[in-house]
N, C-alpha and C. Protein backbone atom coordinates (compact mmCIF):
# COMPACT_ATOMS: atom_id res chain seq x y z
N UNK A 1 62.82 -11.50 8.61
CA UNK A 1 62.69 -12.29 7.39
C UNK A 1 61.99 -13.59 7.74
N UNK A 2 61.45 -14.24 6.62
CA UNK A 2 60.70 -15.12 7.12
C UNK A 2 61.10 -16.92 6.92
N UNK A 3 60.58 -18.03 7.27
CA UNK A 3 61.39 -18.77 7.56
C UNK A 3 60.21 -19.88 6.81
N UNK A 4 60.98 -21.39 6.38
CA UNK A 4 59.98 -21.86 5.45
C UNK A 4 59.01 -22.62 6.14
N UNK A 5 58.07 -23.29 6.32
CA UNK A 5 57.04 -24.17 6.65
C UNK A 5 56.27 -25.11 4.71
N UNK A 6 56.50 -26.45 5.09
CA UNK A 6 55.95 -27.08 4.50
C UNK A 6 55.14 -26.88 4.12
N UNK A 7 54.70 -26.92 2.81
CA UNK A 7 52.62 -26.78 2.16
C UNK A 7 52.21 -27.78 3.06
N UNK A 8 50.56 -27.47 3.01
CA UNK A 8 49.96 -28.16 3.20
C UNK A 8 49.60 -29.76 2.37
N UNK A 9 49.60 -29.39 1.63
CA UNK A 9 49.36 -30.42 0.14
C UNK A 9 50.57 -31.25 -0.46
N UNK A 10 51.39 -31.24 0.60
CA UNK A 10 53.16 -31.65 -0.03
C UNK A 10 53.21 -32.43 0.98
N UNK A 11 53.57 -33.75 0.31
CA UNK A 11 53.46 -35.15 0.92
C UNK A 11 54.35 -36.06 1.60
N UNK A 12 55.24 -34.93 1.17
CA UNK A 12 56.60 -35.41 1.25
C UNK A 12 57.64 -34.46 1.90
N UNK A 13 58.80 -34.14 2.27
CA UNK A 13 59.75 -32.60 2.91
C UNK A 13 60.44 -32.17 1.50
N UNK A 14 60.26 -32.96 0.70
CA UNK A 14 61.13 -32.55 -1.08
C UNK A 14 60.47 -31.71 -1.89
N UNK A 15 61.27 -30.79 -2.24
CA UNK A 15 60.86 -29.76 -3.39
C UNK A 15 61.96 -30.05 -4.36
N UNK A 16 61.14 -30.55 -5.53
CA UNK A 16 61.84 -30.76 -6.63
C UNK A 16 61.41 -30.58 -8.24
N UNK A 17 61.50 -30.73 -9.56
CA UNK A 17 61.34 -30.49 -10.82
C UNK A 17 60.57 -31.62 -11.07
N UNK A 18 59.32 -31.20 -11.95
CA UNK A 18 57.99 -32.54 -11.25
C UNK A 18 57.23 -32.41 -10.58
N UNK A 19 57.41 -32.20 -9.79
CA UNK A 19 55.90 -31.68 -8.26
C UNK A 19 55.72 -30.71 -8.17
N UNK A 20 54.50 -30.36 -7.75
CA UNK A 20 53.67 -29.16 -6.97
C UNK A 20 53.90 -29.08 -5.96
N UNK A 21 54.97 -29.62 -4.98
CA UNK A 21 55.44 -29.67 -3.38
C UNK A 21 56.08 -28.53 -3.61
N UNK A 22 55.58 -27.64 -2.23
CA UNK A 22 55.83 -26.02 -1.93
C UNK A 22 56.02 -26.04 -0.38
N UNK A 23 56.30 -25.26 0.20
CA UNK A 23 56.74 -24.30 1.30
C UNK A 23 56.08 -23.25 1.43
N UNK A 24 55.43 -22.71 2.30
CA UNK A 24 55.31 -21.39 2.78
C UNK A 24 56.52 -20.62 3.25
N UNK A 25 56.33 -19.38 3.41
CA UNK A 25 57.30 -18.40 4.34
C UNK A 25 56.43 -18.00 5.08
N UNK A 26 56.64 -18.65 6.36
CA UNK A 26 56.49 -18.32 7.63
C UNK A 26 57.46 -17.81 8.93
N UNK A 27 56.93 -18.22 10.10
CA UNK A 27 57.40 -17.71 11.10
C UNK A 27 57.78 -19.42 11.91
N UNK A 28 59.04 -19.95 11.88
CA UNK A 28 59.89 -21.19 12.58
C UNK A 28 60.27 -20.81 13.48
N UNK A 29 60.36 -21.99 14.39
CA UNK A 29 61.64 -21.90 15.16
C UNK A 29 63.01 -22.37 14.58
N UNK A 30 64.57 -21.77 14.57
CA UNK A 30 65.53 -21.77 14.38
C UNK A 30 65.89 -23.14 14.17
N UNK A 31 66.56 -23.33 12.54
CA UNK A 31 67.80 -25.20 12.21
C UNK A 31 68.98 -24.48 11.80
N UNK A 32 69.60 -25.15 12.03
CA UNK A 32 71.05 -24.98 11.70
C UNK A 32 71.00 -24.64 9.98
N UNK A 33 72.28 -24.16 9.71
CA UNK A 33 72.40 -23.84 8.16
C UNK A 33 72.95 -25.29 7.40
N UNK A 34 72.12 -25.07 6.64
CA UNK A 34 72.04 -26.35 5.39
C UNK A 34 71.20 -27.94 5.98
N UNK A 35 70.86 -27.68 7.16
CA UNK A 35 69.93 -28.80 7.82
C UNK A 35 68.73 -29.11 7.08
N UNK A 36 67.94 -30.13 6.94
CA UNK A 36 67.26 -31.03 6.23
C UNK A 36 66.31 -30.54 6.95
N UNK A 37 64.59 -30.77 6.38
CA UNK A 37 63.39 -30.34 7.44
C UNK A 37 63.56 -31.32 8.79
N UNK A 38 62.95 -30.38 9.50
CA UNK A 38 62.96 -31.14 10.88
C UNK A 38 61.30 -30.28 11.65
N UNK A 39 61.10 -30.97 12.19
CA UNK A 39 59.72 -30.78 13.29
C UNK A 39 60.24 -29.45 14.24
N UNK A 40 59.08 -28.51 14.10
CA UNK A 40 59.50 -27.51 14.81
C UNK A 40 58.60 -26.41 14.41
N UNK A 41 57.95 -25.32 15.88
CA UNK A 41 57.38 -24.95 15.75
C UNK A 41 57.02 -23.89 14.76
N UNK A 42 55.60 -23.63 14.41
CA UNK A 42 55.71 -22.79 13.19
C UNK A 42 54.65 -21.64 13.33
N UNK A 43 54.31 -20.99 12.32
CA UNK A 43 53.13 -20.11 12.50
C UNK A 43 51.95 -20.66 12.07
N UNK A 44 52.27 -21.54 10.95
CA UNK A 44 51.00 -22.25 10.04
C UNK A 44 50.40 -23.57 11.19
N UNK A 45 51.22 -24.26 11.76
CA UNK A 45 50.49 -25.28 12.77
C UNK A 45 49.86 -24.78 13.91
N UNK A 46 49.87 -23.61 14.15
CA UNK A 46 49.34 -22.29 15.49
C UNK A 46 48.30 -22.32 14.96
N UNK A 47 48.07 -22.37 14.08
CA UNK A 47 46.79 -21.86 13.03
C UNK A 47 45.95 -23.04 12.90
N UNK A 48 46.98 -23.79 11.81
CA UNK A 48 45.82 -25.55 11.19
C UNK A 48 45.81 -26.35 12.02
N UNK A 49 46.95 -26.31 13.06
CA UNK A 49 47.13 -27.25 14.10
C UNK A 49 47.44 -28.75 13.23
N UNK A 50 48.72 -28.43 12.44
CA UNK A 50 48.95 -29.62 11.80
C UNK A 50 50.36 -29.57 12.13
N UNK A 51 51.18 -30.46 11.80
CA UNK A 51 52.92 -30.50 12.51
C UNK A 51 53.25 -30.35 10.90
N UNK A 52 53.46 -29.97 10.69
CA UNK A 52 54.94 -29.39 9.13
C UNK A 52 56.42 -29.23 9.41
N UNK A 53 57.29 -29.73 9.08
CA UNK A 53 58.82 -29.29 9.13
C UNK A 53 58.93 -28.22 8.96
N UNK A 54 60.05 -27.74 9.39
CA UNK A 54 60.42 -26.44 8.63
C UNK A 54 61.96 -26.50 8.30
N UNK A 55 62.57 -25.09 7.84
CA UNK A 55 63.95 -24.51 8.17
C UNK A 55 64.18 -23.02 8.14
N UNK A 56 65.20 -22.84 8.83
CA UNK A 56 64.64 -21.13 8.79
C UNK A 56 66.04 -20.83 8.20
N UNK A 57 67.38 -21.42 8.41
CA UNK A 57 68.70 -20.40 7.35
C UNK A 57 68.62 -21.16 6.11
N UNK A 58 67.65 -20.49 5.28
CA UNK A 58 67.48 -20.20 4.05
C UNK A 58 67.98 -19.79 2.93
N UNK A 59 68.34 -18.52 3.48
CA UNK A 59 68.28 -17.06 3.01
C UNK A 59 69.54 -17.35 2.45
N UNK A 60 70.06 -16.89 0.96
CA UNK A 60 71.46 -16.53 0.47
C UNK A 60 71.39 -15.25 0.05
N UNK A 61 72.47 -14.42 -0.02
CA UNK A 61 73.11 -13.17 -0.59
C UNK A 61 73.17 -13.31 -1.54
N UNK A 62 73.21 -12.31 -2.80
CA UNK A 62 73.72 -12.48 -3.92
C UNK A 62 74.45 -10.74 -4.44
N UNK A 63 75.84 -10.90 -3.98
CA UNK A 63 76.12 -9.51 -3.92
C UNK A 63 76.22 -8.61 -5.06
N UNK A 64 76.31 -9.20 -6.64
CA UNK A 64 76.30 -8.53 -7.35
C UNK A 64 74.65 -8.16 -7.73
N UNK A 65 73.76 -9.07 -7.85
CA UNK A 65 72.29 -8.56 -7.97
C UNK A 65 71.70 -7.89 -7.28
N UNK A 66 72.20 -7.77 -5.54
CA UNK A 66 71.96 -7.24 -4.55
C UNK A 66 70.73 -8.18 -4.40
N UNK A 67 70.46 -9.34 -4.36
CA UNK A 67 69.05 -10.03 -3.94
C UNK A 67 69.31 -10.83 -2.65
N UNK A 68 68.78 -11.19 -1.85
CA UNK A 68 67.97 -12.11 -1.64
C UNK A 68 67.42 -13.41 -2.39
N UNK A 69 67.90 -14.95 -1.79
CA UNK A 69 67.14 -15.91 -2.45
C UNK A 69 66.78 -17.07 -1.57
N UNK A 70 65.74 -17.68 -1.16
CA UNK A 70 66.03 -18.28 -0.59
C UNK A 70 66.17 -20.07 -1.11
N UNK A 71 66.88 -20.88 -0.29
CA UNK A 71 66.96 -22.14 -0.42
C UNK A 71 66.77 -23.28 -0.07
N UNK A 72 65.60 -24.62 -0.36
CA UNK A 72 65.36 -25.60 0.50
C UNK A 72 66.20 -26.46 0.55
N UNK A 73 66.37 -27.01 1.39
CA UNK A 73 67.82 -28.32 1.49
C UNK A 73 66.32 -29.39 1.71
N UNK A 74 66.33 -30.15 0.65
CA UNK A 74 65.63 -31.61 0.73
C UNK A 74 65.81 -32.58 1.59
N UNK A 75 65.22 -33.86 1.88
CA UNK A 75 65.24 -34.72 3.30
C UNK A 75 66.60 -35.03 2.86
N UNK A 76 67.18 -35.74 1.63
CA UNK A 76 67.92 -36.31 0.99
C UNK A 76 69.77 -35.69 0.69
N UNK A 77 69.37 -34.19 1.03
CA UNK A 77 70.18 -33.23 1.38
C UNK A 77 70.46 -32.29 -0.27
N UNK A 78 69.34 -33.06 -1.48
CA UNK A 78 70.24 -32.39 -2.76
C UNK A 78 69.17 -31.24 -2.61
N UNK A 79 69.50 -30.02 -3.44
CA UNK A 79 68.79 -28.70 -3.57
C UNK A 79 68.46 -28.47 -5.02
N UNK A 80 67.17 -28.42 -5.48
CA UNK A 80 66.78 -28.17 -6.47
C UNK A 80 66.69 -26.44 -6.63
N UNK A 81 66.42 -25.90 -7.99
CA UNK A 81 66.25 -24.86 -8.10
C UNK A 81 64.81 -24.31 -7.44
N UNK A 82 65.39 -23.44 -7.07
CA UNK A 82 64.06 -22.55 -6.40
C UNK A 82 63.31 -22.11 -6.98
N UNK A 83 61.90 -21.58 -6.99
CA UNK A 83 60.93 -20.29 -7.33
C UNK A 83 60.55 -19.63 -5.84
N UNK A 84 60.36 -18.44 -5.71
CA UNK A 84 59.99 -17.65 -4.74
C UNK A 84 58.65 -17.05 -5.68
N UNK A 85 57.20 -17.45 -4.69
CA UNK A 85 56.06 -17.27 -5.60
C UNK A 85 55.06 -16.22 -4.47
N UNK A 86 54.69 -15.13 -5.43
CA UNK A 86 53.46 -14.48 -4.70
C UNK A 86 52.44 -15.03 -4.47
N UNK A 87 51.56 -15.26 -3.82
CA UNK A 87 49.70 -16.62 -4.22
C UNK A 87 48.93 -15.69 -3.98
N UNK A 88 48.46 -14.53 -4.93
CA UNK A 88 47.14 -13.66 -4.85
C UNK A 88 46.52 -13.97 -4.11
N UNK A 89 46.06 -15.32 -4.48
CA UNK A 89 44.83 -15.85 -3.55
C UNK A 89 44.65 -16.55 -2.32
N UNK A 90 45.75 -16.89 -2.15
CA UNK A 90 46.64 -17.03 -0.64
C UNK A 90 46.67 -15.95 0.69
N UNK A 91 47.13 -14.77 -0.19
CA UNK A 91 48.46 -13.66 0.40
C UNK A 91 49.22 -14.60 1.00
N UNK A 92 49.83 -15.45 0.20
CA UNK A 92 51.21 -15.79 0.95
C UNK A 92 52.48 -15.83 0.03
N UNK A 93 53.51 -15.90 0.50
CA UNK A 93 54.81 -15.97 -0.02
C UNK A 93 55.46 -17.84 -0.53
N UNK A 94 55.15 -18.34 -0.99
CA UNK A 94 55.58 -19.87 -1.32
C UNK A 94 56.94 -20.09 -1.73
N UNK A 95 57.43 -21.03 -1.96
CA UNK A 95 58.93 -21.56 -2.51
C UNK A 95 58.80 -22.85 -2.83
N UNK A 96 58.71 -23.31 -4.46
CA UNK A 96 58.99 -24.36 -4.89
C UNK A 96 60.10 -24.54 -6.20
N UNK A 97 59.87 -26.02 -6.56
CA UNK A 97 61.03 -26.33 -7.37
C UNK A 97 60.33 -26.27 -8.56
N UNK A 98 59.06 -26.29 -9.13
CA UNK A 98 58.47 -26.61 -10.31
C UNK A 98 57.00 -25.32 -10.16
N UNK A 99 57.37 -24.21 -10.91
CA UNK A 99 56.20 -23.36 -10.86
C UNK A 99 55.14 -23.87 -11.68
N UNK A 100 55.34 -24.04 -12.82
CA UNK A 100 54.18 -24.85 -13.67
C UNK A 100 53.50 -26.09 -12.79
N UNK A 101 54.25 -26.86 -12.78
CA UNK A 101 53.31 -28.27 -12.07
C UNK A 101 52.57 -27.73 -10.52
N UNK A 102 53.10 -26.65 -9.50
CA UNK A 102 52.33 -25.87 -9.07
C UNK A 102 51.46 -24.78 -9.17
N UNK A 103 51.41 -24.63 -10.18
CA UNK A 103 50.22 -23.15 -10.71
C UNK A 103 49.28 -25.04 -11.14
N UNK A 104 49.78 -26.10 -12.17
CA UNK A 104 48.88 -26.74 -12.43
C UNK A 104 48.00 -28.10 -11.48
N UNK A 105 48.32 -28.33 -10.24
CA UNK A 105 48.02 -28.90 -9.39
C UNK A 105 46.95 -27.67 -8.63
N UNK A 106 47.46 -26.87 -7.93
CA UNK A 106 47.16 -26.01 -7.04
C UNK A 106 45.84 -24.92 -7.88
N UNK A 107 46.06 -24.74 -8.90
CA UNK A 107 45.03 -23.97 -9.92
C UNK A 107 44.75 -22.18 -9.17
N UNK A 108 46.24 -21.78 -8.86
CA UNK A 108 46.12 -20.59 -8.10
C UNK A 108 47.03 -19.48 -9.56
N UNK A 109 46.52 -18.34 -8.75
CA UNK A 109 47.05 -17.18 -9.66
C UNK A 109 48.72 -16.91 -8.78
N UNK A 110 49.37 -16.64 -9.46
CA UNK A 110 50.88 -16.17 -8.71
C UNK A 110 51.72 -14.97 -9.88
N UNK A 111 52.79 -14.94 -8.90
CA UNK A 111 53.71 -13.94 -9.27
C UNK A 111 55.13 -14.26 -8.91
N UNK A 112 56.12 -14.49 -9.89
CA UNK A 112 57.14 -14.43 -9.37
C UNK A 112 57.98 -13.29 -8.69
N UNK A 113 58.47 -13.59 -7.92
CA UNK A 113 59.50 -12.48 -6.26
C UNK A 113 60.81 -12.63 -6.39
N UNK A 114 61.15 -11.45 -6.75
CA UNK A 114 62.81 -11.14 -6.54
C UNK A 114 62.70 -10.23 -5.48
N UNK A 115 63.61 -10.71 -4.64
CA UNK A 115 63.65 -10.01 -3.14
C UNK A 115 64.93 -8.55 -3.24
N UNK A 116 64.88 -7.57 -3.46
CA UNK A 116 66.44 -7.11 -3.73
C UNK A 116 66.93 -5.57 -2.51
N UNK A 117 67.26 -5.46 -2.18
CA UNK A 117 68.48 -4.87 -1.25
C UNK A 117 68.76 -3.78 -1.74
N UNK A 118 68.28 -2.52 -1.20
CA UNK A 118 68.60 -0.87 -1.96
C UNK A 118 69.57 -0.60 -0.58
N UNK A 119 70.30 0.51 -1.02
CA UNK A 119 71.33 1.47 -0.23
C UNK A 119 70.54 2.47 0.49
């Protein structure tokens, strides 16, 4: 499963209602659960050669939907609601707090992702 890395274009480690600040799902190295971004290696800085935070225990259960969701813990420690976004034009997997103000900043095509868990 994959683990978050900071956008590029996000100025800040906060994903919140209001901004176009996003996350990728990438490939981190390991934070503790419910830990704040922290510096640490990623797949996207291998690449841009830029330093991004990350966090990688994310991931929540949801046993009656059978999903998958994942969750950012902000610098500040509060958690806004999530989107888990497809980016056509990416191929990547994103996670923000505001899909509109990111489809309208970013001017990309997407899809919303429900992750879900068969028997």
């Amino acid at each position: 499963m994959g683990y978050i890395v900071v956008g590029f274009t996000t100025t800040n480690d906060n994903l919140v209602s209001g901004s176009h600040h996003y996350a990728y799902i990438g490939l981190t190295s390991q934070t503790a659960s419910g830990s704040t971004p922290v510096q640490g290696v990623n797949s996207f800085d291998k690449v841009q050669n830029f330093e991004r935070k990350v966090q990688s225990a994310i991931w929540t259960y949801d046993s009656g939907k059978k999903q998958l969701a994942p969750q950012w813990v902000n610098a500040d420690r509060t958690m806004a609601g999530n989107y888990l976004l497809h980016v056509a034009d990416e191929k990547a997997l994103v996670l923000t707090a505001d899909k509109t103000e990111f489809q309208k900043v970013m001017n990309v095509t997407f899809s919303e992702v429900a992750l879900g868990c068969v028997a």
